[in-house]
C-alpha atoms as a PDB file:
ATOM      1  CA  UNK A   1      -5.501  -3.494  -8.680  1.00  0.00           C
ATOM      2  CA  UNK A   2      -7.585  -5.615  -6.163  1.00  0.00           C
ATOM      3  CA  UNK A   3     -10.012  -3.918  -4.071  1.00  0.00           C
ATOM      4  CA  UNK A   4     -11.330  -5.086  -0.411  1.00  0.00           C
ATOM      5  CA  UNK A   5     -13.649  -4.133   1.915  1.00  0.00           C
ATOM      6  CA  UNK A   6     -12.738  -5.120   5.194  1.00  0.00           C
ATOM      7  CA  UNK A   7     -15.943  -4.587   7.606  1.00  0.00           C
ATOM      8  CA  UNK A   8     -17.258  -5.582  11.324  1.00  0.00           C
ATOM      9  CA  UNK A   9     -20.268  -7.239  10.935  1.00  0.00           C
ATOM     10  CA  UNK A  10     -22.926  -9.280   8.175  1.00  0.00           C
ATOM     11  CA  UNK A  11     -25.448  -7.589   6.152  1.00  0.00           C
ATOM     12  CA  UNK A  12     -28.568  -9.716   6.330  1.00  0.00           C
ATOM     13  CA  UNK A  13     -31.002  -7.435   5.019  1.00  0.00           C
ATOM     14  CA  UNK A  14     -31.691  -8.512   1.948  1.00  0.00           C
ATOM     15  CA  UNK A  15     -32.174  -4.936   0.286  1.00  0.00           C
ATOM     16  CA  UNK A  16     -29.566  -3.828   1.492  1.00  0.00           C
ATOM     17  CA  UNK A  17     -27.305  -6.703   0.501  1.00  0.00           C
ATOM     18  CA  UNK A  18     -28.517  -6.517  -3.278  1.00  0.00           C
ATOM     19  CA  UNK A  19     -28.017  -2.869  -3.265  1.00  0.00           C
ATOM     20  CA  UNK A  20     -23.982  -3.407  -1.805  1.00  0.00           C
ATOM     21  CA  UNK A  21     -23.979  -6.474  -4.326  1.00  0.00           C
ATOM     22  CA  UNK A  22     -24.849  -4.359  -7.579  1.00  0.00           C
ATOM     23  CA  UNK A  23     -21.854  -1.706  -6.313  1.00  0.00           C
ATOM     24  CA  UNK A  24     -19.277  -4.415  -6.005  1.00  0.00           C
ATOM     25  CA  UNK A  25     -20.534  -5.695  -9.428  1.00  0.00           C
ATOM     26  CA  UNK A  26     -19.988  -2.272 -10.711  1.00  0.00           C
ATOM     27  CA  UNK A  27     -16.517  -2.183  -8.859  1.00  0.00           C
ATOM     28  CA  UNK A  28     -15.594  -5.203 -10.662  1.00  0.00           C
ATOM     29  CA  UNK A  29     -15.358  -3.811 -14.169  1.00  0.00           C
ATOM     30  CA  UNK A  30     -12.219  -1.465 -13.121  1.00  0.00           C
ATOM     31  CA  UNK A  31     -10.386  -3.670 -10.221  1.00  0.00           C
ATOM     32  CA  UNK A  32     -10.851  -6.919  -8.661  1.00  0.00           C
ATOM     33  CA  UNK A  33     -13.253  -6.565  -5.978  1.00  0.00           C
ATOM     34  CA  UNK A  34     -13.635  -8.138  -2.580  1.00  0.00           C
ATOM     35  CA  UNK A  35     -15.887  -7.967   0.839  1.00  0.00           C
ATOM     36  CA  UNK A  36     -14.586  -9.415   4.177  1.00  0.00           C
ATOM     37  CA  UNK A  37     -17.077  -9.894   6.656  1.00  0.00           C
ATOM     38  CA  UNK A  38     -15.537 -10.215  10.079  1.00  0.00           C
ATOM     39  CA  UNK A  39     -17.170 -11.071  13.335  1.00  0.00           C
ATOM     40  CA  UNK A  40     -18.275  -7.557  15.597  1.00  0.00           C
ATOM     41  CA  UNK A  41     -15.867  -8.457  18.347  1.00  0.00           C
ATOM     42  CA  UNK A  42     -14.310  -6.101  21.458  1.00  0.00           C
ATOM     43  CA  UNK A  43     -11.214  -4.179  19.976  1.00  0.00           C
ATOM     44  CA  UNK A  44      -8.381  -6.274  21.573  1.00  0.00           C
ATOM     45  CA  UNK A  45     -10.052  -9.357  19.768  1.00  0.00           C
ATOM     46  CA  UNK A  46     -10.990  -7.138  16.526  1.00  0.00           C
ATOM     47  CA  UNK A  47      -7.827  -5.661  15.701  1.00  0.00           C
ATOM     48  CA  UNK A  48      -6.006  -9.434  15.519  1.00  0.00           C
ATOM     49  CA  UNK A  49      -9.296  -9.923  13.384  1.00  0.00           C
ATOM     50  CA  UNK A  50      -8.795  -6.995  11.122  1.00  0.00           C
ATOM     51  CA  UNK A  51      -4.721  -7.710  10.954  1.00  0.00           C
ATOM     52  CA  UNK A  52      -5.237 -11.114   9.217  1.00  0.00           C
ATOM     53  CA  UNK A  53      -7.881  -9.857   6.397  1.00  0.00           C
ATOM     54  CA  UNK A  54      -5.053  -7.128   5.509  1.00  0.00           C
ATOM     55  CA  UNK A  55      -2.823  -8.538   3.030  1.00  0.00           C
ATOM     56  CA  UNK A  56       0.871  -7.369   2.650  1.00  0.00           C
ATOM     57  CA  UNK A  57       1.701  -4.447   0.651  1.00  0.00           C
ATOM     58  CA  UNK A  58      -1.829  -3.171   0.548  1.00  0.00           C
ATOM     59  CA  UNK A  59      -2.789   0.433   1.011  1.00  0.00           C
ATOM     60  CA  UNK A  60      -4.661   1.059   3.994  1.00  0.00           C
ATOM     61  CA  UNK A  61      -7.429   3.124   4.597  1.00  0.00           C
ATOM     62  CA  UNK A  62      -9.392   3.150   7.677  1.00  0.00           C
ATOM     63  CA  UNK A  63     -13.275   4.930   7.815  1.00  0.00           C
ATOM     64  CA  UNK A  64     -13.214   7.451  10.784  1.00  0.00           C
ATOM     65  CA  UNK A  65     -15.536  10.177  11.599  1.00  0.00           C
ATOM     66  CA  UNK A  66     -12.609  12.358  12.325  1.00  0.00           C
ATOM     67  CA  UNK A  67     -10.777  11.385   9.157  1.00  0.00           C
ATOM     68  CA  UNK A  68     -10.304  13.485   6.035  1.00  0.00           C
ATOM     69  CA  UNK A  69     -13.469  14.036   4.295  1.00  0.00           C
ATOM     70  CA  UNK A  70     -12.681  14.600   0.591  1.00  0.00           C
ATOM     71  CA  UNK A  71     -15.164  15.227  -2.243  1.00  0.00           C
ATOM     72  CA  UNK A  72     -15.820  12.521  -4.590  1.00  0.00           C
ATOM     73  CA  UNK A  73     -13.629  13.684  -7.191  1.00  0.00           C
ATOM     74  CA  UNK A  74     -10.737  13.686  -4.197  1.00  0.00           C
ATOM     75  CA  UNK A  75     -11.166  10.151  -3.910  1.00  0.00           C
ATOM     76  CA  UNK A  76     -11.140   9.709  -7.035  1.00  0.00           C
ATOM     77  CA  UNK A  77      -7.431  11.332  -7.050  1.00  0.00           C
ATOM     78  CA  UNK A  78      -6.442   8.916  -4.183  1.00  0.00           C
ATOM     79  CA  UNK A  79      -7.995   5.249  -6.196  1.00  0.00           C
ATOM     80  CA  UNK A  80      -6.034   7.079  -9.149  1.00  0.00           C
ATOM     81  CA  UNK A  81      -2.711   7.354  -7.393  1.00  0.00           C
ATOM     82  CA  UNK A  82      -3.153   3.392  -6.172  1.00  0.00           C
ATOM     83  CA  UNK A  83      -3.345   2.444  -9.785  1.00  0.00           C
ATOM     84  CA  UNK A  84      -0.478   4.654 -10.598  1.00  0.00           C
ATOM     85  CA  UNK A  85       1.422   3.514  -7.608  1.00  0.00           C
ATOM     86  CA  UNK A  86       1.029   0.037  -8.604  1.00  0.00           C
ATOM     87  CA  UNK A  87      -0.544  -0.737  -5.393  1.00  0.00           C
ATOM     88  CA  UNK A  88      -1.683  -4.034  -5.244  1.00  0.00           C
ATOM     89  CA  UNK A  89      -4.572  -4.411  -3.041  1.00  0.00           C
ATOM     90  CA  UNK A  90      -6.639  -1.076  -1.972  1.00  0.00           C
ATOM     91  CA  UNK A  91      -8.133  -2.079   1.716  1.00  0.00           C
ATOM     92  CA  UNK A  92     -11.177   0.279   2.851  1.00  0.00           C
ATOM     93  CA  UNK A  93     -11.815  -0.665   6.827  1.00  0.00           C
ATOM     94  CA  UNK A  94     -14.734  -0.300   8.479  1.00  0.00           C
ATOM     95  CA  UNK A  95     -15.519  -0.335  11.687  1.00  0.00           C
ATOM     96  CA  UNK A  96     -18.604  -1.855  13.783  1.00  0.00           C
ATOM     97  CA  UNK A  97     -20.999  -0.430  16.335  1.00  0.00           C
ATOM     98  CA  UNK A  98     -18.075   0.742  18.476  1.00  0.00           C
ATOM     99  CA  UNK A  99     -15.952   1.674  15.113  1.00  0.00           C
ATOM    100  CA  UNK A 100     -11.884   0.429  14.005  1.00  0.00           C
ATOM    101  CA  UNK A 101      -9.815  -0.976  16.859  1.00  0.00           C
ATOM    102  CA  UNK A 102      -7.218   2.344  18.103  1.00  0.00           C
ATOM    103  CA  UNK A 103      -4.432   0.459  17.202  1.00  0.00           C
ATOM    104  CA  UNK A 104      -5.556  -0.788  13.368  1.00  0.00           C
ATOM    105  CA  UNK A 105      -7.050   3.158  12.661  1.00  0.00           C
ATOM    106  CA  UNK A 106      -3.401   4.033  13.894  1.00  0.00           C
ATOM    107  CA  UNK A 107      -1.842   1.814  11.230  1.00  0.00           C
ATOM    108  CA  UNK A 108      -3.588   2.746   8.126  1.00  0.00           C
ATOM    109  CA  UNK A 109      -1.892   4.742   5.730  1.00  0.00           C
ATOM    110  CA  UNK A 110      -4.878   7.346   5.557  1.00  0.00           C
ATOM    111  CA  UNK A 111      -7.948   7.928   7.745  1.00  0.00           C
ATOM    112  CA  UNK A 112     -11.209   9.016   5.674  1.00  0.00           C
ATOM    113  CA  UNK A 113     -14.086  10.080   6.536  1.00  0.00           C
ATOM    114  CA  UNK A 114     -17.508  10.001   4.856  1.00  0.00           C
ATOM    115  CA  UNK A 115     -19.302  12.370   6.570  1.00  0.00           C
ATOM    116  CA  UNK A 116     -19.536  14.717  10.029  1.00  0.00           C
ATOM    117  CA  UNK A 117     -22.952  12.788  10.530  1.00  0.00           C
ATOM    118  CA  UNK A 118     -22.556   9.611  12.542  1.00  0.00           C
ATOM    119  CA  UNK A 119     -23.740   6.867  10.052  1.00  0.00           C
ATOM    120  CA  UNK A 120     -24.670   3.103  10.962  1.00  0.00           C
ATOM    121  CA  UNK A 121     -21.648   0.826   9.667  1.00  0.00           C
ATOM    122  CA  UNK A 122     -24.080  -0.739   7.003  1.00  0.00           C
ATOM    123  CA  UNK A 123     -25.099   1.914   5.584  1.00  0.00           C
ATOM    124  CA  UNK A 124     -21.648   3.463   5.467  1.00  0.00           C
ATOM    125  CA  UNK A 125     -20.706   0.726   3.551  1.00  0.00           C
ATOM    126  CA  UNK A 126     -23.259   1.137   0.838  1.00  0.00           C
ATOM    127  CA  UNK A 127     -22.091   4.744   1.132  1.00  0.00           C
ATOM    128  CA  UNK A 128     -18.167   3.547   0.361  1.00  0.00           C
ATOM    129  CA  UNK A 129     -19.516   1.031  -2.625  1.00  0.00           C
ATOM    130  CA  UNK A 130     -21.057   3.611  -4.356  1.00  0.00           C
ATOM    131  CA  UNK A 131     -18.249   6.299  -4.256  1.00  0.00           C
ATOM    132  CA  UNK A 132     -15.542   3.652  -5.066  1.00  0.00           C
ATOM    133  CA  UNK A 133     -17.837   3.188  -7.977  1.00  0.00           C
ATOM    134  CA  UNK A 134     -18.503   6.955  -8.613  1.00  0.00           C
ATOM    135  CA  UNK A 135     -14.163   7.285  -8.513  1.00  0.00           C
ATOM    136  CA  UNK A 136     -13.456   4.943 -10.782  1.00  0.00           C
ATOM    137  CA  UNK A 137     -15.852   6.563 -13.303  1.00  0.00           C
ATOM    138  CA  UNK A 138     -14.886  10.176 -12.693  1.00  0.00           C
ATOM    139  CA  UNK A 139     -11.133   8.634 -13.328  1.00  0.00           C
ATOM    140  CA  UNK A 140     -12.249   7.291 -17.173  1.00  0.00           C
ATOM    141  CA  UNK A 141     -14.225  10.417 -17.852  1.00  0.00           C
ATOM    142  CA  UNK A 142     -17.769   8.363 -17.694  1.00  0.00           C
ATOM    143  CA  UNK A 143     -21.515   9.715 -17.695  1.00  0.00           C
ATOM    144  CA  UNK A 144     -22.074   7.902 -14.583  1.00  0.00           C
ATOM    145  CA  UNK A 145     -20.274  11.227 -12.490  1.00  0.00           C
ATOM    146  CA  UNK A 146     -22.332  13.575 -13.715  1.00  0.00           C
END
């Protein structure tokens, strides 16, 4: 399974980036791992944006602050069900300071949410790393979970 990040915005803090770059090292030992970084733009220009970094067939799952908010074993279940669906590519989008284009949150197969709290879109992308990470251990029974 291939796994993508699709996010608004660059990361040019360099803690910040090292911190998200360990994760998607981590991510790499169970799936294929990969971060789009796409321009902050208004949502009629965005949503082209976020169309073209979403490949066929993928599973789509858009960040929303009204989304589901499952624990970290529940998505855990739902990167388990990808691998047993066979689904190719895994997309996680997130939004930018004004959040997912209407349209492109409409079109995702789920809508999750991390937390009630309003988090900055970097920082809810360290967030995501690290419980992509923590799922994929959980799923193969590993000390990290604990």
């Amino acid at each position: 399974m291939h796994v993508r990040f699709v996010a608004a915005g660059r990361i040019r803090e360099g803690d910040l980036r090292a911190a998200l770059d360990d994760y998607y090292a981590r991510i790499g030992r169970y799936a294929r791992f990969e971060e789009l970084e796409l321009k902050d733009a208004p949502a009629k220009d965005a949503e082209a944006l976020f169309a073209r970094a979403i490949p066929n067939r993928a599973r789509v799952i858009a960040l929303e602050v009204d989304g589901e908010a499952p624990s970290s074993e529940g998505l855990a279940r739902l990167i388990g069900r990808a691998e047993n669906d066979a689904v190719q590519t895994l997309v996680f989008l997130i939004g930018g300071a004004y959040g997912l284009p209407p349209a492109t949150s409409k079109a995702a197969d789920l809508r999750l949410s991390l937390s009630n709290l309003t988090l900055p879109h970097r920082l809810a992308r360290l967030l995501l790393a690290e419980q992509v990470y923590r799922g994929f251990t959980i799923l193969r029974g590993e000390p990290y979970s604990h």
